[in-house]
PDB file of N, CA and C in Angstrom:
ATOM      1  N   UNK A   1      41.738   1.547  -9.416  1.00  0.00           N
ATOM      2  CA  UNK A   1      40.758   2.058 -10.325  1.00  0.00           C
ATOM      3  C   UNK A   1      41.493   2.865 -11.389  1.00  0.00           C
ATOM      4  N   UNK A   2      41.400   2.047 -12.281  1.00  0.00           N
ATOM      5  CA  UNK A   2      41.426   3.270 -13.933  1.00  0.00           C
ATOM      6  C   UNK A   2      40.398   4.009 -14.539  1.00  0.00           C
ATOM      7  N   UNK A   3      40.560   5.688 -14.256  1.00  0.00           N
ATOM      8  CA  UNK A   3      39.785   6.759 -14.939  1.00  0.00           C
ATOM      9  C   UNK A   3      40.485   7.192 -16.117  1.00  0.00           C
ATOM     10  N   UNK A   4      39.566   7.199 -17.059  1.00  0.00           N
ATOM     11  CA  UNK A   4      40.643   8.322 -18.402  1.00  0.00           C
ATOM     12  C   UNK A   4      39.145   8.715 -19.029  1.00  0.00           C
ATOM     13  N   UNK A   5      39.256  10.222 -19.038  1.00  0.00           N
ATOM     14  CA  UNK A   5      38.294  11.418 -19.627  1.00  0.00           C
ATOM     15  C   UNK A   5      38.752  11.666 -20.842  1.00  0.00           C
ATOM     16  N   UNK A   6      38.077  12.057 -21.515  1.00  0.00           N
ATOM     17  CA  UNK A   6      38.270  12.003 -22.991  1.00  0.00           C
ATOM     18  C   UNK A   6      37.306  13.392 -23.518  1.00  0.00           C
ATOM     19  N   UNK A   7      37.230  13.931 -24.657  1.00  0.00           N
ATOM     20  CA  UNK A   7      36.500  14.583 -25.552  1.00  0.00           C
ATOM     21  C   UNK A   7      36.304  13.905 -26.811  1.00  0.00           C
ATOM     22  N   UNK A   8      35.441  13.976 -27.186  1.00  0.00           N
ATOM     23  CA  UNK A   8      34.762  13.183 -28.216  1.00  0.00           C
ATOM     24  C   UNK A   8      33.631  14.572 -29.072  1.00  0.00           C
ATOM     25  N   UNK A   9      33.936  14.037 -30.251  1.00  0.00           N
ATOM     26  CA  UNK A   9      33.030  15.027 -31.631  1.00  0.00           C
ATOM     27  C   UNK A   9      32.338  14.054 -32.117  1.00  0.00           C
ATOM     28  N   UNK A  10      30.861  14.750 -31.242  1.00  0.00           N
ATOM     29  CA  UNK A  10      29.709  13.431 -31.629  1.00  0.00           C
ATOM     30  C   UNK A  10      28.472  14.526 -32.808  1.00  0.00           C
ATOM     31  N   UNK A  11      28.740  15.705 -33.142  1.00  0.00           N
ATOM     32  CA  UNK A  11      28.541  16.867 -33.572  1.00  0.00           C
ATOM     33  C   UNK A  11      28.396  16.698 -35.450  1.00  0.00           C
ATOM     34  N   UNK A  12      29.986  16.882 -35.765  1.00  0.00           N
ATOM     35  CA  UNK A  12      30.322  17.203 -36.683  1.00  0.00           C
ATOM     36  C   UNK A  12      29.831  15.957 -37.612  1.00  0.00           C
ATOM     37  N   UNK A  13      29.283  16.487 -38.714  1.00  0.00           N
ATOM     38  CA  UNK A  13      28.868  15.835 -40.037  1.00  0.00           C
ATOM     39  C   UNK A  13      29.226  16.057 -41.426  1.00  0.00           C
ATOM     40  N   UNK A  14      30.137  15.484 -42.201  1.00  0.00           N
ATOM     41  CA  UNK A  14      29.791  13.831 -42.114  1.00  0.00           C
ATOM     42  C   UNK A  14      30.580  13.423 -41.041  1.00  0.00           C
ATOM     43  N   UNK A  15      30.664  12.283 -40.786  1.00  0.00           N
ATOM     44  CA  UNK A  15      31.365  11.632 -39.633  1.00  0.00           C
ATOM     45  C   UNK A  15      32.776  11.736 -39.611  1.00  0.00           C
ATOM     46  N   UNK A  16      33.230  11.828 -41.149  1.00  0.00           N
ATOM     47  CA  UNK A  16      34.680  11.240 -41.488  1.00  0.00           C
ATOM     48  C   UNK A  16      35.374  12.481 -40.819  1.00  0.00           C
ATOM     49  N   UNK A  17      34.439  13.788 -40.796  1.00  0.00           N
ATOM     50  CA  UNK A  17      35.380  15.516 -40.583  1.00  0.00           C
ATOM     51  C   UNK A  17      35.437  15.536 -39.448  1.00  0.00           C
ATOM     52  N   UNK A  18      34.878  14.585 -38.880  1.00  0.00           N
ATOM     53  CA  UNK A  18      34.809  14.540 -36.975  1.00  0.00           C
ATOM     54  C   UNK A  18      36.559  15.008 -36.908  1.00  0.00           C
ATOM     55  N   UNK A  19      36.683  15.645 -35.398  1.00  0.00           N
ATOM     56  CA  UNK A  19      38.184  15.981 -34.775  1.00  0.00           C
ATOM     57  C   UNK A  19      37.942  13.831 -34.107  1.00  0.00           C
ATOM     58  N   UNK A  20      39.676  13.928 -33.695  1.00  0.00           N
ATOM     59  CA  UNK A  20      39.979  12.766 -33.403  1.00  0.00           C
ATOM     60  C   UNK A  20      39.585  12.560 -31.950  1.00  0.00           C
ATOM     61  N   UNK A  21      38.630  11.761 -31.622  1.00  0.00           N
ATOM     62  CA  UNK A  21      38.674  11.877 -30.038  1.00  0.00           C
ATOM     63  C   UNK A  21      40.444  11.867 -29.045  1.00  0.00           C
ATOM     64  N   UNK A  22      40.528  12.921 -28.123  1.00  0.00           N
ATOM     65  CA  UNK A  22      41.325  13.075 -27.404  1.00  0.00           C
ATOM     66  C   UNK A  22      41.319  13.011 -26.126  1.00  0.00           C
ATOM     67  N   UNK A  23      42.217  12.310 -25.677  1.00  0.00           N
ATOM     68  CA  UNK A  23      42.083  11.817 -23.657  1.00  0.00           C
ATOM     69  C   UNK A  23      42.721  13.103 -23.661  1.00  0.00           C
ATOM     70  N   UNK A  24      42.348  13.505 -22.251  1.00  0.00           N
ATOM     71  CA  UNK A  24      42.203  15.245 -21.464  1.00  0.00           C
ATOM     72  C   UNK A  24      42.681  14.665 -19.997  1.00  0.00           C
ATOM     73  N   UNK A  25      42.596  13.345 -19.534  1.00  0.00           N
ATOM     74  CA  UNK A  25      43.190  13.252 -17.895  1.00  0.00           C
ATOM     75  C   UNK A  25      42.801  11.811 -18.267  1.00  0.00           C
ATOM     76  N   UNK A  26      43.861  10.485 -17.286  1.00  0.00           N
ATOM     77  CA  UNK A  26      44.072   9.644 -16.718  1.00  0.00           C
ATOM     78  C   UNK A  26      44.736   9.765 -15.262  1.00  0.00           C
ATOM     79  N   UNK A  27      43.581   8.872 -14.762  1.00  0.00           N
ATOM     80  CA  UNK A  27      44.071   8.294 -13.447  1.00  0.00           C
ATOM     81  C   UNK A  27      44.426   7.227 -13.126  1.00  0.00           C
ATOM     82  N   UNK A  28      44.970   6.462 -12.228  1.00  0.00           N
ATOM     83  CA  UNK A  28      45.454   5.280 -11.803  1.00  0.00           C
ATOM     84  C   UNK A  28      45.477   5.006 -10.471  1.00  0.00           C
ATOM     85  N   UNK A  29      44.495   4.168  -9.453  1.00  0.00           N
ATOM     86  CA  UNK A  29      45.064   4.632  -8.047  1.00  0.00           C
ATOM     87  C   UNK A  29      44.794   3.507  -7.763  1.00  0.00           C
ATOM     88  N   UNK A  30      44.903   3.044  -6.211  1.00  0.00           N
ATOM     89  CA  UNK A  30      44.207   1.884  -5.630  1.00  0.00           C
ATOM     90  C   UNK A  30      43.261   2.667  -4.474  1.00  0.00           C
ATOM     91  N   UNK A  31      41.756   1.576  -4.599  1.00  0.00           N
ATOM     92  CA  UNK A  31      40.596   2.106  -3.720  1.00  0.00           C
ATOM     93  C   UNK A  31      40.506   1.371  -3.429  1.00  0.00           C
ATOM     94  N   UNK A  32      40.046   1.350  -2.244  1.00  0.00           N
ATOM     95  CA  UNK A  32      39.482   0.324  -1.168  1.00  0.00           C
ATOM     96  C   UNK A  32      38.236   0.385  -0.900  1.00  0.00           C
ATOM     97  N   UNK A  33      36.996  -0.555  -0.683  1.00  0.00           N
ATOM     98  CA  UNK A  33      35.770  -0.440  -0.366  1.00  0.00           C
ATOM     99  C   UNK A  33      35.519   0.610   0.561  1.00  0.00           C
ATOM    100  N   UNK A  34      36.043   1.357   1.250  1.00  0.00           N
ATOM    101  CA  UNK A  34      35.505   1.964   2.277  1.00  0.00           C
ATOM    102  C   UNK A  34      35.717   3.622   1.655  1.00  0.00           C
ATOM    103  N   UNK A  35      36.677   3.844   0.363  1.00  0.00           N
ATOM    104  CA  UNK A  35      36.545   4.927  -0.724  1.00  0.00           C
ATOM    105  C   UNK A  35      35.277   5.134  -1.270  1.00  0.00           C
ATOM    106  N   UNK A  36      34.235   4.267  -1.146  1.00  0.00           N
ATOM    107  CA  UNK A  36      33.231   4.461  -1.958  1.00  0.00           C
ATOM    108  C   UNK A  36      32.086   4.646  -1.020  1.00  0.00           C
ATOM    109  N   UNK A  37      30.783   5.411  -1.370  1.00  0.00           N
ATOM    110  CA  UNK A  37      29.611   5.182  -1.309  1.00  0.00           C
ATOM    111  C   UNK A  37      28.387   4.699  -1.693  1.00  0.00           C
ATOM    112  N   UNK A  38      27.438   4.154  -0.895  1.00  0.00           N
ATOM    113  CA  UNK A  38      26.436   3.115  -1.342  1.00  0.00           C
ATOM    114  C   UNK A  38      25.462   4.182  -1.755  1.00  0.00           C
ATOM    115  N   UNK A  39      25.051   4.457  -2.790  1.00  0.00           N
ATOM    116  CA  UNK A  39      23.813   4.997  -3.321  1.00  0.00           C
ATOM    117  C   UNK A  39      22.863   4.225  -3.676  1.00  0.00           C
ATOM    118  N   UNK A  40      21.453   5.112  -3.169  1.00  0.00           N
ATOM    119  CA  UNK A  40      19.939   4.748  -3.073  1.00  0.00           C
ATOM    120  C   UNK A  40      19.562   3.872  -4.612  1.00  0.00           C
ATOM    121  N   UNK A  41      18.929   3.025  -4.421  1.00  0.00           N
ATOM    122  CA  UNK A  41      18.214   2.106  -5.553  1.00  0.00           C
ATOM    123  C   UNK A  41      17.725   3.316  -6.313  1.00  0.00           C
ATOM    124  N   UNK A  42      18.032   3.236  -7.973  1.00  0.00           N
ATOM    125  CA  UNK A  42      17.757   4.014  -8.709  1.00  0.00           C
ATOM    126  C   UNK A  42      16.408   3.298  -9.292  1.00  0.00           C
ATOM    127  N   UNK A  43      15.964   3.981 -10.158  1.00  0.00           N
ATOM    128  CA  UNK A  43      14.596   3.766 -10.846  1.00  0.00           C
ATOM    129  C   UNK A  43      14.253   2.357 -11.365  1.00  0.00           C
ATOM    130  N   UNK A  44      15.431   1.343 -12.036  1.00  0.00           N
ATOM    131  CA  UNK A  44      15.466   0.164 -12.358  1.00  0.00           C
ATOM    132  C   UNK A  44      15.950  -1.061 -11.113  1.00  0.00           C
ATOM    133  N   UNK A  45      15.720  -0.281 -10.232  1.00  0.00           N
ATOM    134  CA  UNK A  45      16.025  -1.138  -9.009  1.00  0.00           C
ATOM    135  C   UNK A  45      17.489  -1.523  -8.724  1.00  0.00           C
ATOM    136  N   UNK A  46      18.430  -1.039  -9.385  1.00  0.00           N
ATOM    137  CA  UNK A  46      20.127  -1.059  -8.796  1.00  0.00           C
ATOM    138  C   UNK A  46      20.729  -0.321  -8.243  1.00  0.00           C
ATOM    139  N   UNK A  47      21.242  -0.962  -7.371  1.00  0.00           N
ATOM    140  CA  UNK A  47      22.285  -0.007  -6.708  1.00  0.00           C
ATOM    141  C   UNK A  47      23.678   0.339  -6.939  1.00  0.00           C
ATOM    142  N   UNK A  48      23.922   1.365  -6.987  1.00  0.00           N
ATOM    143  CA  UNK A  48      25.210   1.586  -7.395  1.00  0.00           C
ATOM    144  C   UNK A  48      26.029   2.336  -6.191  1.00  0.00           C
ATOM    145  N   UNK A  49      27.273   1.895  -6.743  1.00  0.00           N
ATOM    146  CA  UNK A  49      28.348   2.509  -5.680  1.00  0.00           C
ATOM    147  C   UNK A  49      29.264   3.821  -6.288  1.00  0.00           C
ATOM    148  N   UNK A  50      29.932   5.193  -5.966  1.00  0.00           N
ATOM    149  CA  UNK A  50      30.762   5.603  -6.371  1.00  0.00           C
ATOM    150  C   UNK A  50      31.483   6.302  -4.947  1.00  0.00           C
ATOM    151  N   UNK A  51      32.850   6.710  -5.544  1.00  0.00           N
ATOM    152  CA  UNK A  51      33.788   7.246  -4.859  1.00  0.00           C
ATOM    153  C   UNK A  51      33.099   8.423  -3.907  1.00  0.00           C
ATOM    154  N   UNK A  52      33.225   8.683  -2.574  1.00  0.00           N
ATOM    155  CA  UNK A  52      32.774   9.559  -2.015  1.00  0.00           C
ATOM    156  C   UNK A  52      33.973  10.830  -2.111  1.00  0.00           C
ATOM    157  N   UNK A  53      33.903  12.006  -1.247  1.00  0.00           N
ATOM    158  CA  UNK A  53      34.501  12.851  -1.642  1.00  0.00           C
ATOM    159  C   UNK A  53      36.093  12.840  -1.618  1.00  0.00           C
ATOM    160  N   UNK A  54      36.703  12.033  -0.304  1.00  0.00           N
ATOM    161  CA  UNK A  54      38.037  11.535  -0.018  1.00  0.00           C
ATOM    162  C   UNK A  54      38.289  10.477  -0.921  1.00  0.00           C
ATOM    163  N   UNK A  55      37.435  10.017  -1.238  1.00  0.00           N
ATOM    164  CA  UNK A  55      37.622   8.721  -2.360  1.00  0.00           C
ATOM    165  C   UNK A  55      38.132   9.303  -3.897  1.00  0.00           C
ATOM    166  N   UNK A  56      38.003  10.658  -4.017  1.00  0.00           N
ATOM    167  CA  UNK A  56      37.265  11.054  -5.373  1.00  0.00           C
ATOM    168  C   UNK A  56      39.400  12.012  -5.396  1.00  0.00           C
ATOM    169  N   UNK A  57      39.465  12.415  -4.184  1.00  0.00           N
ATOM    170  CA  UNK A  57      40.723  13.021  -4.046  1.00  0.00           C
ATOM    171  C   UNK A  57      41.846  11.959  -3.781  1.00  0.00           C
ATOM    172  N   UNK A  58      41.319  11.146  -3.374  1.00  0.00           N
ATOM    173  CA  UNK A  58      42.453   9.988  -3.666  1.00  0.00           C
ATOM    174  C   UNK A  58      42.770   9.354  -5.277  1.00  0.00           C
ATOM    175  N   UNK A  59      41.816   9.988  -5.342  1.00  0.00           N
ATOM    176  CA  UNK A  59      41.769   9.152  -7.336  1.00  0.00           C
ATOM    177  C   UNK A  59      42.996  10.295  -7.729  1.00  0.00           C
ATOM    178  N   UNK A  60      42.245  11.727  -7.593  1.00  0.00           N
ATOM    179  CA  UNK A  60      42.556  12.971  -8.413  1.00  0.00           C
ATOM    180  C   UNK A  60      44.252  12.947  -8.077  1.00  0.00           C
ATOM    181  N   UNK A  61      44.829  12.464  -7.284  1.00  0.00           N
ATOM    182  CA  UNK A  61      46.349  12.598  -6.747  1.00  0.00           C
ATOM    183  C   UNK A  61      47.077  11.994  -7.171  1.00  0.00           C
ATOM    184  N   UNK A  62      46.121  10.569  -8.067  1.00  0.00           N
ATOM    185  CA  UNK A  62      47.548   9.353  -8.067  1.00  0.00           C
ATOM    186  C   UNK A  62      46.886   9.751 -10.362  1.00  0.00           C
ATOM    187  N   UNK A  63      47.480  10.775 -10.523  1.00  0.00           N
ATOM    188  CA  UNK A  63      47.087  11.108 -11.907  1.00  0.00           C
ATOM    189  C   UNK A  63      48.396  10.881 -12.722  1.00  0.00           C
ATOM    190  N   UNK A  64      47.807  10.497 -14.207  1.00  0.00           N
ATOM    191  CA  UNK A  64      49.036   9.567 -15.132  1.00  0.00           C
ATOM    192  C   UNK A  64      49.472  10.533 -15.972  1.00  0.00           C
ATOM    193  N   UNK A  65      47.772  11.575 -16.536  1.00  0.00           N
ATOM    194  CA  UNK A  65      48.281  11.985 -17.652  1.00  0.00           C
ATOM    195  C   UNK A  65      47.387  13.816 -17.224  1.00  0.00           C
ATOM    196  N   UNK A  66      47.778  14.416 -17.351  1.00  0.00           N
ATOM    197  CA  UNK A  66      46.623  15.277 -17.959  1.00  0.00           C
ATOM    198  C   UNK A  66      46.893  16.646 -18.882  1.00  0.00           C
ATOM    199  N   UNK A  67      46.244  16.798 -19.411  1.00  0.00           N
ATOM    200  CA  UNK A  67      45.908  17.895 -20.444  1.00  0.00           C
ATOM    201  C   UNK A  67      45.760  19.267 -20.194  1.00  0.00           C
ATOM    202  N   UNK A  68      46.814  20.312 -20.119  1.00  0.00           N
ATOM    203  CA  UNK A  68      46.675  20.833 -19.234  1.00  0.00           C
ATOM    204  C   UNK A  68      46.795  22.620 -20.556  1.00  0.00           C
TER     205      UNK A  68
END
């Protein structure tokens, strides 16, 4: 799984004075189905999966970049 967080200036007007969006953290790891959790059918009827909490610290460890 590839994560990369970013900041973004969705604010400033006109558009052109916007700051440059900037990545703040990349991750890089390998997950395995059993990293994740099955969450409840949301309102449009899908289900989605995300990293549970060991899943979420296995991401946070195998990190590329961050902004510190």
């Amino acid at each position: 799984m590839c994560v990369f967080v970013y900041v973004a200036d969705h604010e400033t007007e006109p558009a052109s004075k916007r700051e440059p969006t900037r990545f703040t953290e990349v991750y890089l790891a390998e997950v395995e189905e059993a990293d994740f959790r099955l969450n409840a059918r949301g309102e449009r009827g899908t289900r989605t999966a995300t990293l549970h909490k060991e899943g979420l610290v296995k991401l946070r460890q195998k990190w590329i970049y961050l902004d510190t």
